[in-house]
Protein backbone atom coordinates (compact mmCIF):
# COMPACT_ATOMS: atom_id res chain seq x y z
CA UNK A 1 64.01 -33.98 53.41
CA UNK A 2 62.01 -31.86 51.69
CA UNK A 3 61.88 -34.31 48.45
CA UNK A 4 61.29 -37.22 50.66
CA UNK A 5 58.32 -35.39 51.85
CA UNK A 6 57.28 -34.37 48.51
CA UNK A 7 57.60 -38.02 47.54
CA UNK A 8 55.16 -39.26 49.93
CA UNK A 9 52.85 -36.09 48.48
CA UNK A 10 53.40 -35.11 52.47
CA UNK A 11 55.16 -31.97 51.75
CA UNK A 12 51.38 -29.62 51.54
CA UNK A 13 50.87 -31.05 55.53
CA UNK A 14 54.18 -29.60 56.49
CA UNK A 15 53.89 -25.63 53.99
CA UNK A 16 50.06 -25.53 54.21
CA UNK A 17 49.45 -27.91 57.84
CA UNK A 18 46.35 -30.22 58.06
CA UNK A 19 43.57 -31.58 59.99
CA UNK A 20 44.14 -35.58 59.08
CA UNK A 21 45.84 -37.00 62.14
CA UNK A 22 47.25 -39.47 60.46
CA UNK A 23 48.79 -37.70 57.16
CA UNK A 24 50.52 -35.44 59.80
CA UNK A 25 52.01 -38.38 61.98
CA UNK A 26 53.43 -39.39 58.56
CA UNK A 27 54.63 -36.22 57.74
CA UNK A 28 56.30 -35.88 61.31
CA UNK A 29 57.45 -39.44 61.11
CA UNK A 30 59.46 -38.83 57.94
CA UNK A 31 60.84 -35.38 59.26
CA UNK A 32 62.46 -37.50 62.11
CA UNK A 33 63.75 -40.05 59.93
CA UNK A 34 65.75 -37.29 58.07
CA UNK A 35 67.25 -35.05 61.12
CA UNK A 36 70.23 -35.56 62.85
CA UNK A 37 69.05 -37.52 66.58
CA UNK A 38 69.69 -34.60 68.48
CA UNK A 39 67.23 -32.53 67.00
CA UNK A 40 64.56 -35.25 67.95
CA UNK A 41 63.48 -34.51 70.97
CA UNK A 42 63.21 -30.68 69.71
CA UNK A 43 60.70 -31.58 66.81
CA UNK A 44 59.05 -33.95 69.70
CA UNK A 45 58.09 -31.05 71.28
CA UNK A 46 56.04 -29.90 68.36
CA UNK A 47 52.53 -30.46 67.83
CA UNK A 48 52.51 -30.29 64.27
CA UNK A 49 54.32 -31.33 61.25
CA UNK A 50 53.76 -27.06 59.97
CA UNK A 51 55.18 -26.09 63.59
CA UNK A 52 57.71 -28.71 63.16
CA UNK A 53 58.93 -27.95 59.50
CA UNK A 54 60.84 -24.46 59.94
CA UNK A 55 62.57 -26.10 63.30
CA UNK A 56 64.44 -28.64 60.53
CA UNK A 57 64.98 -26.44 57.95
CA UNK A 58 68.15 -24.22 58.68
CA UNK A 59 67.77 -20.40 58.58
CA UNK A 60 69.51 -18.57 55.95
CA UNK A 61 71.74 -16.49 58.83
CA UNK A 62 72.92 -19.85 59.71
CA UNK A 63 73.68 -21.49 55.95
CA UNK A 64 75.94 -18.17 55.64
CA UNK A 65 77.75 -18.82 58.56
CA UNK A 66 78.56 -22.56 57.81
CA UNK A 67 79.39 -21.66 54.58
CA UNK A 68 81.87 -18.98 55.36
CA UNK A 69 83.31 -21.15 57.99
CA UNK A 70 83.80 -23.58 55.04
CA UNK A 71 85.90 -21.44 52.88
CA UNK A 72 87.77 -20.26 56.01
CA UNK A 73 89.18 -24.33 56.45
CA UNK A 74 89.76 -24.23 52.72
CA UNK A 75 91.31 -21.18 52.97
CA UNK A 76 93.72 -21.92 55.53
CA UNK A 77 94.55 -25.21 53.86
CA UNK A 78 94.45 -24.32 50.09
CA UNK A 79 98.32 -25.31 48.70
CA UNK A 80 99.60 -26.21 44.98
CA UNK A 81 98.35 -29.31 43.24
CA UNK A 82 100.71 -31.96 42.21
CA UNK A 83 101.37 -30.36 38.68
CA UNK A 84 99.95 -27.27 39.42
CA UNK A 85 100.95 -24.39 37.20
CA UNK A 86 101.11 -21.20 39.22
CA UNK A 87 98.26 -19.78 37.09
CA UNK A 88 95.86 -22.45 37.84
CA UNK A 89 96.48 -22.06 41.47
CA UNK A 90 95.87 -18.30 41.52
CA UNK A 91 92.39 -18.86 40.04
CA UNK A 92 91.46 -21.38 42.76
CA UNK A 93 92.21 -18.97 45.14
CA UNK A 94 91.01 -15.77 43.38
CA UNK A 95 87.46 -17.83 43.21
CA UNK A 96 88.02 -18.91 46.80
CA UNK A 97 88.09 -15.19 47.65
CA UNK A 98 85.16 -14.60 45.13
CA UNK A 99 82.97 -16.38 47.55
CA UNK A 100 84.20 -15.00 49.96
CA UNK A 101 82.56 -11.60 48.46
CA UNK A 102 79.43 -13.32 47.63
CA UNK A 103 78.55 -13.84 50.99
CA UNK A 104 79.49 -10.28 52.20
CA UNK A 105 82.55 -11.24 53.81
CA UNK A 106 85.88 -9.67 52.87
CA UNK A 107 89.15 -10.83 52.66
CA UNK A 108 91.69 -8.37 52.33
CA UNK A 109 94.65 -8.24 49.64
CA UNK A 110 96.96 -8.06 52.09
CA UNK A 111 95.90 -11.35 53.28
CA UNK A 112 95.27 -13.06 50.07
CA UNK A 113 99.27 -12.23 48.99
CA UNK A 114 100.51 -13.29 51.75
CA UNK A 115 98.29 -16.61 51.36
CA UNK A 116 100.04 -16.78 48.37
CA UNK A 117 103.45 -16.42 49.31
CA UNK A 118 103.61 -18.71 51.81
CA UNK A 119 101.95 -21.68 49.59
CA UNK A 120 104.28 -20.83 46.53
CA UNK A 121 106.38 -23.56 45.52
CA UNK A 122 110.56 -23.80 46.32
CA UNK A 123 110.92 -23.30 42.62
CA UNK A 124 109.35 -19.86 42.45
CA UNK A 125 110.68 -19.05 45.82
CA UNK A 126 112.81 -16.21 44.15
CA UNK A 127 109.63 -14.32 43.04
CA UNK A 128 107.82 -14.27 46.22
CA UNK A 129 111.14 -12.92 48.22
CA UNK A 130 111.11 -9.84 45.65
CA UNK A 131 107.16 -9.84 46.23
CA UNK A 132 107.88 -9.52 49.74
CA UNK A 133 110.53 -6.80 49.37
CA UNK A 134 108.28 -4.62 47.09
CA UNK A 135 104.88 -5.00 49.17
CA UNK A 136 104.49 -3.76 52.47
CA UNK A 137 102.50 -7.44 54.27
CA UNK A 138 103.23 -6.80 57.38
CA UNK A 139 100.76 -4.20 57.89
C-alpha cells in the first residue's frame, strides 16, 4: 500500500494530509484499492486520506499477535523432513522457539521436549523412550 502510494507521489497526502480535493480522492481511492472489502465501508467513513491512513495500517499490538499465532500453527505442525537428520530438525525448532522469545512470548522446555519426542522418527524411537524415563514431562 504504502509503495503504491508512494508511487503515485500520494503518500505526503496520507503522513502530512492536504487541502487539494482531488490529490486526496486519489490518495483515498488507491487506499481502497489495496484493503481487504470489508474494511471499505470503515475507511468510507473517513473524511480524509490522513484520518484514513492509520485505520489501514495494522497496529503493532496486532502484527505481534498474528505473528505469534503463526508460529503457534507451525509449532503444532512442525515434523521431520524427508531426509531430515535429527540435527537439522532441532535447529528448526530451536529457531522456531527463538521467535518465540523475540516477541516476548515463552515457550517452556518442558514443552519444547516433549514437541520433540513426539515428532522423532521410529528409528530413534529408542532415544526418546530413555528421554522420557530420565525427564520428568509430565509436569
Amino acid at each position: 500500500m504504502m509503495v503504491m502510494l508512494k508511487a503515485r507521489g500520494l503518500w505526503r497526502v496520507v503522513k502530512d494530509g492536504t487541502d487539494d480535493e482531488q490529490e486526496d480522492l486519489m490518495a483515498m481511492e488507491a487506499i481502497f484499492k489495496g484493503v481487504l472489502p470489508k474494511y471499505i465501508t470503515t475507511l468510507g467513513s473517513k473524511k480524509s486520506a490522513k484520518e484514513a491512513g492509520p485505520a489501514w495500517r495494522p497496529s503493532a499490538d496486532h502484527m505481534k499477535k498474528a505473528k505469534v499465532q503463526q508460529l503457534q500453527r507451525e509449532f503444532e505442525t512442525i515434523s521431520f523432513r524427508y531426509g531430515e537428520v535429527v540435527e537439522d530438525f532441532a535447529l528448526r525448532l530451536t529457531f522456531l522457539v527463538s521467535q518465540f522469545g523475540t516477541l516476548g512470548e515463552e515457550i517452556k522446555e518442558e514443552t519444547v521436549v516433549a514437541k520433540y519426542l513426539r515428532v522423532m522418527l521410529s528409528k530413534y524411537a529408542h532415544v526418546a523412550v530413555s528421554i522420557e524415563t530420565l525427564l520428568d514431562l509430565g509436569g
